[in-house]
N, C-alpha and C. Protein backbone atom coordinates (compact mmCIF):
# COMPACT_ATOMS: atom_id res chain seq x y z
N UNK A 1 -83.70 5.11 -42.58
CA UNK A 1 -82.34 5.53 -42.27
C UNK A 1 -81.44 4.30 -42.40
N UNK A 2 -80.45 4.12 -42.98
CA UNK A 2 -79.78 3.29 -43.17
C UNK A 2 -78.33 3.20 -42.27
N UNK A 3 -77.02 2.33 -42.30
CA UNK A 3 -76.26 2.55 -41.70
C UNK A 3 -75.74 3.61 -42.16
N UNK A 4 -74.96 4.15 -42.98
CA UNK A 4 -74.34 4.85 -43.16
C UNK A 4 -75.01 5.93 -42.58
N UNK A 5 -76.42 6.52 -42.73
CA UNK A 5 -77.09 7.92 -42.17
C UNK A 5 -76.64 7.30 -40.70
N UNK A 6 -76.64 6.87 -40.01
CA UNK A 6 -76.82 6.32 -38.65
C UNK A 6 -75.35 7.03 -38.32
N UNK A 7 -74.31 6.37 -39.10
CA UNK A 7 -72.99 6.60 -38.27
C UNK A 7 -72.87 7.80 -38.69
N UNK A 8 -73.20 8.38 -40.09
CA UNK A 8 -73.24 9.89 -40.11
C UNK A 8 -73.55 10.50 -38.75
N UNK A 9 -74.59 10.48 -38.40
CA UNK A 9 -75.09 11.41 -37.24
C UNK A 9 -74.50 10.90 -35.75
N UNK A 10 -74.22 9.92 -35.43
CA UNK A 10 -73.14 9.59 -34.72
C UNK A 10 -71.77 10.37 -34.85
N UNK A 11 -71.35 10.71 -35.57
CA UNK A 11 -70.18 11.26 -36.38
C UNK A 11 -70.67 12.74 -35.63
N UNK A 12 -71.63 13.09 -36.31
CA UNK A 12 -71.87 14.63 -36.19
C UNK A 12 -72.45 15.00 -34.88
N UNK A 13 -73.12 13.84 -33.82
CA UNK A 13 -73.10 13.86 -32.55
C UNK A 13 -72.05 14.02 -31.39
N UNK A 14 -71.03 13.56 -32.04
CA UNK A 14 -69.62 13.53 -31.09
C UNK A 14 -68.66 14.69 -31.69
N UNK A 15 -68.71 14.93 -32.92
CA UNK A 15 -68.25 16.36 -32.96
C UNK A 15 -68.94 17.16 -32.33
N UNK A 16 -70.02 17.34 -32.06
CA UNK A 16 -71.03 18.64 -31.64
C UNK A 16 -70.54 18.69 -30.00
N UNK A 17 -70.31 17.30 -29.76
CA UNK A 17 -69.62 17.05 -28.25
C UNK A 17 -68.18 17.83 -27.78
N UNK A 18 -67.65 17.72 -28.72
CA UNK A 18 -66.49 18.20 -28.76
C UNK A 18 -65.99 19.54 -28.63
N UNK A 19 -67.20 19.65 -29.68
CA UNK A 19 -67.07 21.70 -29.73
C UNK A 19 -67.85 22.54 -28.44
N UNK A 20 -68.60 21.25 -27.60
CA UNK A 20 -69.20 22.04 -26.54
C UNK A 20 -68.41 21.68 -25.93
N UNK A 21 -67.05 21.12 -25.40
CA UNK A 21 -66.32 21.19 -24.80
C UNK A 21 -65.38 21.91 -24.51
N UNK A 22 -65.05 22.07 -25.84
CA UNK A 22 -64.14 23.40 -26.25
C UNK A 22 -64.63 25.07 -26.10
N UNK A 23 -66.13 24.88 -25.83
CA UNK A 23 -66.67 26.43 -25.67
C UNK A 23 -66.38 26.88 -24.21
N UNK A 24 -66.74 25.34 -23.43
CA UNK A 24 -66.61 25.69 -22.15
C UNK A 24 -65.11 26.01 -21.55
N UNK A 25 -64.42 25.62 -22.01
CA UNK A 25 -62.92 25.73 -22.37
C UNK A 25 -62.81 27.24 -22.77
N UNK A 26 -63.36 28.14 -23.49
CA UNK A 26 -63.06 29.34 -24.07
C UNK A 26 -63.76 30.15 -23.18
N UNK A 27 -65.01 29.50 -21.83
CA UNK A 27 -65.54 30.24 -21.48
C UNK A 27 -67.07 30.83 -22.41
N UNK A 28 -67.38 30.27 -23.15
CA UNK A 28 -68.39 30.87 -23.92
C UNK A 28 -69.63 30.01 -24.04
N UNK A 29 -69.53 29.28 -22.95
CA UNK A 29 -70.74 29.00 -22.40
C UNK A 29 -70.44 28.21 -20.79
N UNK A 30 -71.88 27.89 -20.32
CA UNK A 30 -71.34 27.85 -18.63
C UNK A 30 -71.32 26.22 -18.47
N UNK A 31 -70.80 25.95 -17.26
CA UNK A 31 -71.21 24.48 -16.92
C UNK A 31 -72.52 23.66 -17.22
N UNK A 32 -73.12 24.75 -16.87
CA UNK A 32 -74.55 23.74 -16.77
C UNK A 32 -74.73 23.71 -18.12
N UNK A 33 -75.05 24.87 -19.02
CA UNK A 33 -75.24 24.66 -20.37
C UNK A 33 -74.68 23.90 -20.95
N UNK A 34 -72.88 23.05 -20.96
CA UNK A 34 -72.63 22.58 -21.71
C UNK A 34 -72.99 21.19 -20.75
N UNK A 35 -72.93 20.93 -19.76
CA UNK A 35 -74.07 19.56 -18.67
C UNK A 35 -75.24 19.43 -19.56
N UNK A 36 -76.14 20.06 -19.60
CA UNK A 36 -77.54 19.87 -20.55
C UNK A 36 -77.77 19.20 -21.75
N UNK A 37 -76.19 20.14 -22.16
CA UNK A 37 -76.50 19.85 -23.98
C UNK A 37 -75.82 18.33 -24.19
N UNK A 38 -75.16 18.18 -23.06
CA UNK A 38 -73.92 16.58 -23.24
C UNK A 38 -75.40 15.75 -22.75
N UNK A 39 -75.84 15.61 -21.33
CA UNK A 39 -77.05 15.01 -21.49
C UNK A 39 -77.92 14.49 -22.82
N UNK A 40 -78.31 15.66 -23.40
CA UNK A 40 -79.19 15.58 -24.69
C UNK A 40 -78.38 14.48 -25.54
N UNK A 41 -77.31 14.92 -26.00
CA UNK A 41 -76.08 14.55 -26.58
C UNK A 41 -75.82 12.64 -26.54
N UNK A 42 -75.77 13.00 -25.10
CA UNK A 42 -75.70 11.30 -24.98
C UNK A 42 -76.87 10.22 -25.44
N UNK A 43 -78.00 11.02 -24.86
CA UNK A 43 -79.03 10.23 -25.00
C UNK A 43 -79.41 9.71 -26.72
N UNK A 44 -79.32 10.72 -27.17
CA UNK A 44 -79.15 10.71 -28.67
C UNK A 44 -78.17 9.84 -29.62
N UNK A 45 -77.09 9.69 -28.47
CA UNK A 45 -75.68 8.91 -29.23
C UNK A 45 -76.22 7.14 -28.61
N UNK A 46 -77.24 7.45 -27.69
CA UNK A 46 -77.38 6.58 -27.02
C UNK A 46 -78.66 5.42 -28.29
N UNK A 47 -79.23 6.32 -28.63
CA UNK A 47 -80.35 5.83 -29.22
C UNK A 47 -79.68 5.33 -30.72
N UNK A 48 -78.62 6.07 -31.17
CA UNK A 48 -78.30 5.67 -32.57
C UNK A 48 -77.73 4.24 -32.65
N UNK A 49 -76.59 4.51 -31.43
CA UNK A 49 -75.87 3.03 -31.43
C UNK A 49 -76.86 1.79 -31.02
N UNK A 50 -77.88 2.29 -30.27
CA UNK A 50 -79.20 1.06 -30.73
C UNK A 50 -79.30 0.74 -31.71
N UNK A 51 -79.87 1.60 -32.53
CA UNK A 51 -80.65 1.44 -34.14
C UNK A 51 -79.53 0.47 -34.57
N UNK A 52 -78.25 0.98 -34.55
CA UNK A 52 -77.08 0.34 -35.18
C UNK A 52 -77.23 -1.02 -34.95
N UNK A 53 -76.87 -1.56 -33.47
CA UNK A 53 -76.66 -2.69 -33.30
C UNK A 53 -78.03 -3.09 -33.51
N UNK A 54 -79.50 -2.81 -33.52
CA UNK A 54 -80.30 -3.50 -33.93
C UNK A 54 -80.43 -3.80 -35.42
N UNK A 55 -80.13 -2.71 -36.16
CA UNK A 55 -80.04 -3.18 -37.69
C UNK A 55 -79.55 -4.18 -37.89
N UNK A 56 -78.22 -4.31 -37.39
CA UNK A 56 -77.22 -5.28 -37.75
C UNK A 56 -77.83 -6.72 -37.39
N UNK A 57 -78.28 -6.49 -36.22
CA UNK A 57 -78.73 -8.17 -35.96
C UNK A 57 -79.53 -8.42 -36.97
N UNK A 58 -80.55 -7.54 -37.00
CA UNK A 58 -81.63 -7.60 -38.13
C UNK A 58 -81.14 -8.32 -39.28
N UNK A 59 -79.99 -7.77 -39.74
CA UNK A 59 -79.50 -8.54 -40.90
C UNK A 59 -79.05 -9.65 -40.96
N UNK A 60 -78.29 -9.68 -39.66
CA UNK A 60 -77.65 -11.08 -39.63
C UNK A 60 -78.75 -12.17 -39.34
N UNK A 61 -80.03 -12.25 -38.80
CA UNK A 61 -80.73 -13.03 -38.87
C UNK A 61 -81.61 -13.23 -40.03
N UNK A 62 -81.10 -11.84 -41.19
CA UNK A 62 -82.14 -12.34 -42.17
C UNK A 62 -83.24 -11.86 -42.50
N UNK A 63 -83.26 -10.71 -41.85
CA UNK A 63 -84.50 -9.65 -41.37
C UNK A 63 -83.91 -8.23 -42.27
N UNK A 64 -85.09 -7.44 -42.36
CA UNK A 64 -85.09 -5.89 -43.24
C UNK A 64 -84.40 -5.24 -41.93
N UNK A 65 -83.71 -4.85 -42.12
CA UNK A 65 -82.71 -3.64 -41.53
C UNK A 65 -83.88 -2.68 -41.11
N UNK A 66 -84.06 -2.22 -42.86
CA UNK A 66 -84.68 -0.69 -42.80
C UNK A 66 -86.09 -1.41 -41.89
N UNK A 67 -86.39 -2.41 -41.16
CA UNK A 67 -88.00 -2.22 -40.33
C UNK A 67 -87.65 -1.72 -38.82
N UNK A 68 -86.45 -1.64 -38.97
CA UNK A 68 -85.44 -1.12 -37.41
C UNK A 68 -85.92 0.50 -37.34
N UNK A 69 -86.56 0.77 -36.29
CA UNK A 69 -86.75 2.61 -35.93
C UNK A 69 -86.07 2.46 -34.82
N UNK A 70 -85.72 3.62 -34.39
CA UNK A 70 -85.23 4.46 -32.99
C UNK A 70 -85.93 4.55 -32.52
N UNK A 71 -85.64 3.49 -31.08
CA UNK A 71 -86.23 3.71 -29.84
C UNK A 71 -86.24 4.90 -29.12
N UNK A 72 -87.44 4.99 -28.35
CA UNK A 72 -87.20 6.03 -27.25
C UNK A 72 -86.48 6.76 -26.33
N UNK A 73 -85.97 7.49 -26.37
CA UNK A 73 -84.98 7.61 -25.17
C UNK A 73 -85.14 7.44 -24.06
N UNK A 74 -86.35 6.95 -23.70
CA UNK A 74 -86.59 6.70 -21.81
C UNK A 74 -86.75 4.91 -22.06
N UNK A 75 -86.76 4.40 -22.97
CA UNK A 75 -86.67 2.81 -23.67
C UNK A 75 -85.28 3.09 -23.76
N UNK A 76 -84.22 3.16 -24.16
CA UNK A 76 -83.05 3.18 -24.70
C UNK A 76 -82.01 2.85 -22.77
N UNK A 77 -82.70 3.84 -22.16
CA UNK A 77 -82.14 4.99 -21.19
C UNK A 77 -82.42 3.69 -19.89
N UNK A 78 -83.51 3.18 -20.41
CA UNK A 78 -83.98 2.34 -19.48
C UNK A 78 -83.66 0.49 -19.53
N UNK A 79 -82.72 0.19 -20.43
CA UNK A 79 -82.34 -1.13 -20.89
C UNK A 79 -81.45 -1.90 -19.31
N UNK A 80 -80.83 -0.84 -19.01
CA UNK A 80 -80.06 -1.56 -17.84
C UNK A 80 -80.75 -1.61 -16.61
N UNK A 81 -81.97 -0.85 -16.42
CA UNK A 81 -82.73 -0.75 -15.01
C UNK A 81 -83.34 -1.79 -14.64
């Protein structure tokens, strides 16, 4: 996955955010459902902007980008604990 796929789905992560905001807004889905799916949501937005900023260092030190994978989300989730 390269940058560009990365911020793609970043891109398409925060729209998807958006429109579950707007459902709950129309009523066409409930609190908790759109609570769940933002959860999921984050964690996911959470893991990309890793990859990101790890690619990048990657490069800047001189290193293959592409040997950068996506961490875990309970690794990701767990950086500040």
């Amino acid at each position: 996955m390269d940058d560009k796929n990365v911020l793609d789905r970043i891109h398409g992560l925060v729209d998807e955010e958006h429109e579950l905001r707007q459902q709950l807004a129309q009523g066409k889905l409930s609190a908790s459902e759109e609570h769940a799916r933002l959860k999921e949501l984050e964690e996911a937005l959470d893991q990309c902007w890793d990859l990101l900023r790890r690619r990048r260092a990657a490069r800047e030190v001189g290193n293959d980008p592409n040997a950068e994978q996506a961490h875990a989300v309970t690794e990701v989730e767990g950086y500040l604990q």
